[in-house]
C-alpha atoms as a PDB file:
ATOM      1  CA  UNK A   1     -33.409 -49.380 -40.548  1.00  0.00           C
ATOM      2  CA  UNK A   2     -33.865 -51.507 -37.805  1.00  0.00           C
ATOM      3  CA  UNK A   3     -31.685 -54.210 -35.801  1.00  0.00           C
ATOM      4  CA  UNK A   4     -33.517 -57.482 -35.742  1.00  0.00           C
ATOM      5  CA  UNK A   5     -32.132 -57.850 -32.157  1.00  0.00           C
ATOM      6  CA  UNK A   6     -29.201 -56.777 -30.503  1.00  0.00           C
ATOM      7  CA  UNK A   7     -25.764 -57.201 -31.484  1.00  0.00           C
ATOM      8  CA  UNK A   8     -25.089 -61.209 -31.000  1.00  0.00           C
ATOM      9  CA  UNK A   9     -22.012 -60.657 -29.710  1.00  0.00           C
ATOM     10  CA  UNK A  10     -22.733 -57.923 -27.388  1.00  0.00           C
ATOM     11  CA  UNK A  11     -25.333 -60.720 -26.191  1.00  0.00           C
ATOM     12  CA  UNK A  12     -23.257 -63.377 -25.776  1.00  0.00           C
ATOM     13  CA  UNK A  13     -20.080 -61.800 -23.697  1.00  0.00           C
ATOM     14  CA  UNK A  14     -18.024 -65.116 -23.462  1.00  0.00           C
ATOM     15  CA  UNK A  15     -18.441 -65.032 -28.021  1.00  0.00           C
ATOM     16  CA  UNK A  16     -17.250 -61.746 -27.571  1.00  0.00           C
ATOM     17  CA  UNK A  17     -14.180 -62.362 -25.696  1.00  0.00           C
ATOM     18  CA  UNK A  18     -13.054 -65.054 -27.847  1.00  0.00           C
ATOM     19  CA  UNK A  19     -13.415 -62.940 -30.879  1.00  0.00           C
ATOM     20  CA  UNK A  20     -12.090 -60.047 -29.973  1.00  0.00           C
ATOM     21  CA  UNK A  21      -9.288 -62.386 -29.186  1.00  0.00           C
ATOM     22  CA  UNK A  22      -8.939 -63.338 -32.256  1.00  0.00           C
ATOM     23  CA  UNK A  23      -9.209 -60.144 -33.631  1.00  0.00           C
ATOM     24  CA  UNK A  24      -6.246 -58.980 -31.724  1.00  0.00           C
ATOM     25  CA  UNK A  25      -4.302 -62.010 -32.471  1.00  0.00           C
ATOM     26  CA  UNK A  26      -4.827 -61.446 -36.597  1.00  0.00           C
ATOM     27  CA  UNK A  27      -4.534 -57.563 -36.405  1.00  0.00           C
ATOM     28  CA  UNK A  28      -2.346 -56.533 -33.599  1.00  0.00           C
ATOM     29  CA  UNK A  29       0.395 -59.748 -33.539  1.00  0.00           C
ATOM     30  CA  UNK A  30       0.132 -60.949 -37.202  1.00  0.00           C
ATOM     31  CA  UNK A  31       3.476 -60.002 -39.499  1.00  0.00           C
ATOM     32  CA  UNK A  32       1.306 -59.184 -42.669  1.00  0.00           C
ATOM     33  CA  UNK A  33       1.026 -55.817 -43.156  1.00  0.00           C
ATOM     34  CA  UNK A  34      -1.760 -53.650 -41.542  1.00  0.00           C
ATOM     35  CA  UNK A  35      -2.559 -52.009 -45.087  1.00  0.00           C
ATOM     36  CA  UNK A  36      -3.077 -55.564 -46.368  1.00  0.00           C
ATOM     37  CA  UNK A  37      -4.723 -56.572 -43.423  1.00  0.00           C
ATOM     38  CA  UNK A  38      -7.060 -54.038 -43.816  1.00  0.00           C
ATOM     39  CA  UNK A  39      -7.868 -54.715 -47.119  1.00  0.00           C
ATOM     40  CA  UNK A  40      -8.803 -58.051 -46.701  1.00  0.00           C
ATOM     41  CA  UNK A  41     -11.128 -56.940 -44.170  1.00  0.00           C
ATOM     42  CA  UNK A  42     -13.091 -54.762 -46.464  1.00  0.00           C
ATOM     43  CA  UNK A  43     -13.211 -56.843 -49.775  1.00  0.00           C
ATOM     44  CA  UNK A  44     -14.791 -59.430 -47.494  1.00  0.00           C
ATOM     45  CA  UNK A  45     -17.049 -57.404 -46.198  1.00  0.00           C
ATOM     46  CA  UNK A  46     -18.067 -55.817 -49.514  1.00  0.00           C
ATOM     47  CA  UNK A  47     -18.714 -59.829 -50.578  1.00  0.00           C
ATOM     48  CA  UNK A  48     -21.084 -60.434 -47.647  1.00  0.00           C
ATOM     49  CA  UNK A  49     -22.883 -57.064 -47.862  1.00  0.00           C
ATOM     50  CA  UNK A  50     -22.059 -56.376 -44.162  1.00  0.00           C
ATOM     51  CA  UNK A  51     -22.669 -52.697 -44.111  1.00  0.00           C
ATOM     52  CA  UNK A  52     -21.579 -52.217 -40.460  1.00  0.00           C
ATOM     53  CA  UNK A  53     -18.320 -53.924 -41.328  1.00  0.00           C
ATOM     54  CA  UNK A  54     -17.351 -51.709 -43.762  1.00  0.00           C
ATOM     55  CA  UNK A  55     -18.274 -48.845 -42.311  1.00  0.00           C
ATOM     56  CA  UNK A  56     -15.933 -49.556 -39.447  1.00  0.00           C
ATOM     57  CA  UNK A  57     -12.820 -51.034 -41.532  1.00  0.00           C
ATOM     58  CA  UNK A  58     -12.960 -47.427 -43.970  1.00  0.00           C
ATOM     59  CA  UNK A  59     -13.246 -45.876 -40.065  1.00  0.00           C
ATOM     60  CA  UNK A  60     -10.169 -47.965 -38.752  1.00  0.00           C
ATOM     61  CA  UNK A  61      -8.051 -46.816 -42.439  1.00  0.00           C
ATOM     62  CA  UNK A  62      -8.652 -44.091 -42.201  1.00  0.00           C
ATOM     63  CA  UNK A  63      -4.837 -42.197 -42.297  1.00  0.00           C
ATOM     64  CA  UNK A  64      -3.255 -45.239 -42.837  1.00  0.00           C
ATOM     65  CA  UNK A  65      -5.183 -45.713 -46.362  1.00  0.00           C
ATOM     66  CA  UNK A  66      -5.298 -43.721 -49.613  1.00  0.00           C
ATOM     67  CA  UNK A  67      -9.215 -42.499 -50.238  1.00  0.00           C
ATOM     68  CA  UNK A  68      -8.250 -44.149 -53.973  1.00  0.00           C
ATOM     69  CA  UNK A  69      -7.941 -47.543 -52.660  1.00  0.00           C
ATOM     70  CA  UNK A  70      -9.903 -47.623 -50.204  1.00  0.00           C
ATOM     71  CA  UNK A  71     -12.930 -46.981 -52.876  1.00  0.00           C
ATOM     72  CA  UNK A  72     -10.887 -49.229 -55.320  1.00  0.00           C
ATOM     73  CA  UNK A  73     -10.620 -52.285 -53.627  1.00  0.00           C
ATOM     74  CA  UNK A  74     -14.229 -53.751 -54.692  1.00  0.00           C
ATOM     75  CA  UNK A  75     -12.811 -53.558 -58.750  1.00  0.00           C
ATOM     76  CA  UNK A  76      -9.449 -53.848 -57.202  1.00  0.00           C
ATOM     77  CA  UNK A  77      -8.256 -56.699 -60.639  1.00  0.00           C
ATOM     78  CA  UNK A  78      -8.864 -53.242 -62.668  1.00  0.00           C
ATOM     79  CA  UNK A  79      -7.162 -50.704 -60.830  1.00  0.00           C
ATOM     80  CA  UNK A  80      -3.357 -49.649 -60.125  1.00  0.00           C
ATOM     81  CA  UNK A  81      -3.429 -48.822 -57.018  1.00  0.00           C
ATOM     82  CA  UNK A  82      -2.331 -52.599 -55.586  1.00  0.00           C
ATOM     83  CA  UNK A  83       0.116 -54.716 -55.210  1.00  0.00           C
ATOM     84  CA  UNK A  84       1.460 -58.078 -56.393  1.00  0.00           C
ATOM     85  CA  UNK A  85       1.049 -59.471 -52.873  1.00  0.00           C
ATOM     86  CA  UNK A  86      -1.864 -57.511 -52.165  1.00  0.00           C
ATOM     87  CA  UNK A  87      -3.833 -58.791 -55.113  1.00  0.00           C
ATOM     88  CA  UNK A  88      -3.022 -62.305 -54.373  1.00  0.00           C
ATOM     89  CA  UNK A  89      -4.381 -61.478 -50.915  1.00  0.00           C
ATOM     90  CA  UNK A  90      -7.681 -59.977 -52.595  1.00  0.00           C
ATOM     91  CA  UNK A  91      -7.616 -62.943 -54.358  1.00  0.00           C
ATOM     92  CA  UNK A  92      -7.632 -65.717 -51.591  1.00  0.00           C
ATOM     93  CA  UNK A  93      -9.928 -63.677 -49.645  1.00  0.00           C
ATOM     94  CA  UNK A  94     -12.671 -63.641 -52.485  1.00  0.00           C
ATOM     95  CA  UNK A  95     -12.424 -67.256 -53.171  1.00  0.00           C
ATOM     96  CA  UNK A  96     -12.518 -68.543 -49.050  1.00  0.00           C
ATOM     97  CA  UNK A  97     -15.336 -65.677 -48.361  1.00  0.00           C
ATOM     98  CA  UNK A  98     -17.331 -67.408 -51.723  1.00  0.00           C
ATOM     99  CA  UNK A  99     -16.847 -70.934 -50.701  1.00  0.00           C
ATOM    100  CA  UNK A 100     -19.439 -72.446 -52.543  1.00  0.00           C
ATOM    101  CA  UNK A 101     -19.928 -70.140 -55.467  1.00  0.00           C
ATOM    102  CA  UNK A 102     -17.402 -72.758 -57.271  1.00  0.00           C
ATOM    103  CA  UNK A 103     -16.460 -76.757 -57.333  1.00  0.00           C
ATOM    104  CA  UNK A 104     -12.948 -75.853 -56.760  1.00  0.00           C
ATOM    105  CA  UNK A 105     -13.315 -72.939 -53.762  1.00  0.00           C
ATOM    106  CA  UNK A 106      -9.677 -72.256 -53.455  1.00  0.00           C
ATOM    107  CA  UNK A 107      -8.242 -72.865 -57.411  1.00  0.00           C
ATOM    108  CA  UNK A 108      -4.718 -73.966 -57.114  1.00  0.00           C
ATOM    109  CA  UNK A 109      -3.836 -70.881 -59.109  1.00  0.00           C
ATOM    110  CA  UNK A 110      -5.386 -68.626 -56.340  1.00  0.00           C
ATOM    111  CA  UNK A 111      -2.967 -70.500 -53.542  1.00  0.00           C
ATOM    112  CA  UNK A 112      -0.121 -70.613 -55.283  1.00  0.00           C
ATOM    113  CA  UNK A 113       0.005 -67.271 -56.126  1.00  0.00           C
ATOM    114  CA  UNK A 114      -0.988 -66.036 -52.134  1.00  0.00           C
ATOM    115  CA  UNK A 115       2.091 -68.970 -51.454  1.00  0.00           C
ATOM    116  CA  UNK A 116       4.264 -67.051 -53.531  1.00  0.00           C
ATOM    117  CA  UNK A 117       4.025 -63.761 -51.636  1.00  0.00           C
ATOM    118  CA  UNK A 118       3.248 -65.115 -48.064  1.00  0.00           C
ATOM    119  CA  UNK A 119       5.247 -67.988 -46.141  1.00  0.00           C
ATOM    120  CA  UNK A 120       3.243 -70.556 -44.021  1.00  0.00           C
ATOM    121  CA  UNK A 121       2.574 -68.168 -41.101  1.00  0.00           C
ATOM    122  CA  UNK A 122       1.437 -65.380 -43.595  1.00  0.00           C
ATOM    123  CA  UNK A 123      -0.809 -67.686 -45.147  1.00  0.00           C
ATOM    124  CA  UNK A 124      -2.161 -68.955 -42.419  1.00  0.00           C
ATOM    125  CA  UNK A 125      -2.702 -64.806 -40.661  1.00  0.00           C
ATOM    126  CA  UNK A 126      -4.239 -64.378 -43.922  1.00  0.00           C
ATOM    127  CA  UNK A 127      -6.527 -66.881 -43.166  1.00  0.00           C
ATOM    128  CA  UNK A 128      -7.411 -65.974 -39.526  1.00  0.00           C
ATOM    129  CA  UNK A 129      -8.141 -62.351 -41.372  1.00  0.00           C
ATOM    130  CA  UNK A 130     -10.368 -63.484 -43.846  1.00  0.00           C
ATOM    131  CA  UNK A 131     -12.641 -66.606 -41.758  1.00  0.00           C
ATOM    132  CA  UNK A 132     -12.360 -63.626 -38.885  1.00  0.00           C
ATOM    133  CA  UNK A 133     -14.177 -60.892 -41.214  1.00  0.00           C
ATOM    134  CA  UNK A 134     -16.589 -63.654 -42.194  1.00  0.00           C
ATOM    135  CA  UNK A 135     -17.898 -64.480 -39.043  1.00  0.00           C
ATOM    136  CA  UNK A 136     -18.518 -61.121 -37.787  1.00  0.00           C
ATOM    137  CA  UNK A 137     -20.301 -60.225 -41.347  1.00  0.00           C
ATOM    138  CA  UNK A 138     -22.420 -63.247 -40.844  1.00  0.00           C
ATOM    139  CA  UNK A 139     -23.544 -62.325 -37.311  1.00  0.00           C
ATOM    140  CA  UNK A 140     -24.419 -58.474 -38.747  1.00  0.00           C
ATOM    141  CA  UNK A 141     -25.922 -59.773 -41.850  1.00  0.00           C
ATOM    142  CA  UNK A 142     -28.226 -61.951 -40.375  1.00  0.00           C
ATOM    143  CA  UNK A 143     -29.554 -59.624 -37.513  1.00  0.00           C
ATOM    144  CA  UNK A 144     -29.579 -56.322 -39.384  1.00  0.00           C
ATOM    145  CA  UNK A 145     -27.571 -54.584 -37.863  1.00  0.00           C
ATOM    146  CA  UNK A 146     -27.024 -51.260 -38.460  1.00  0.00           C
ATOM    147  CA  UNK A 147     -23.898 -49.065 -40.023  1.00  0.00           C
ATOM    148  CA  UNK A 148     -22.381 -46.342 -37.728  1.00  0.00           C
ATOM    149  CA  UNK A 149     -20.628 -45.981 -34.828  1.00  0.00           C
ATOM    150  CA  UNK A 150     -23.430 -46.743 -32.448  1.00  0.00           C
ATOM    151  CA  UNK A 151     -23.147 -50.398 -34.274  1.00  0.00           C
ATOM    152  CA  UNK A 152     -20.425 -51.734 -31.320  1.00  0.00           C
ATOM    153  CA  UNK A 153     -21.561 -50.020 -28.478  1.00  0.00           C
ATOM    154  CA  UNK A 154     -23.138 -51.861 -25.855  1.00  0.00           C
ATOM    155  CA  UNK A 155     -26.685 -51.670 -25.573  1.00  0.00           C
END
């Protein structure tokens, strides 16, 4: 496989900055818990089919992260391994990475159950997670790039 051109945000340094801003602000000063954090990370990556993304989130779990879950989180409704407030997280992350698979993106249902686990703040982390993971998927998706660690280096 071969990049369509280089990493977009390795070409654009400024775009960089302000997303690995943002990055730091949802992963490194958010209250939700890194486990969770991570998790939404790599469900919406598995949505987008953003290879290099999910290479580097099972990377960045690794020791904090059961093998079991890790694999588990793409049929994560039918397995054990989750919980309550993680699923709801799985949840809103599906529906706000498949905004227009559905007239209703975001069902009621989906929110109120992410409400019930998460106050405003988490919510709103949770969001910054999930529209986070989504743009860096969309910038990998659409040039190609490839899986592994050579994926962020500068080129």
């Amino acid at each position: 496989m071969q990049a369509r051109l280089k990493n977009p945000a390795m070409l654009v340094p400024d775009a960089l900055k302000v997303l690995q801003s943002l990055g730091t602000l949802v992963s490194e000063k958010s209250d939700l818990p890194k486990r969770t954090l991570g998790l939404v990370h790599l469900r919406a990556s598995q949505i987008n089919g953003c290879a290099v993304c999910i290479d580097l989130h099972r990377r960045h779990q690794r020791g904090d992260e059961t093998e079991e879950r890790l694999w588990a989180v793409a049929a994560w409704r039918d397995a054990p391994f989750f919980t309550d407030a993680e699923r709801a997280a799985l949840a809103l992350t599906e529906c706000v990475t498949r905004l227009a698979d559905r007239e209703d993106p975001v069902p009621d249902a989906v929110w109120n159950e992410a409400a019930r686990h998460y106050d405003e703040r988490g919510l709103a982390e949770l969001l910054f997670a999930i529209t986070t993971t989504n743009v860096y998927n969309r910038l990998n998706v659409a040039t190609r790039q490839v899986a592994g660690p050579q994926a962020w280096e500068k080129k």
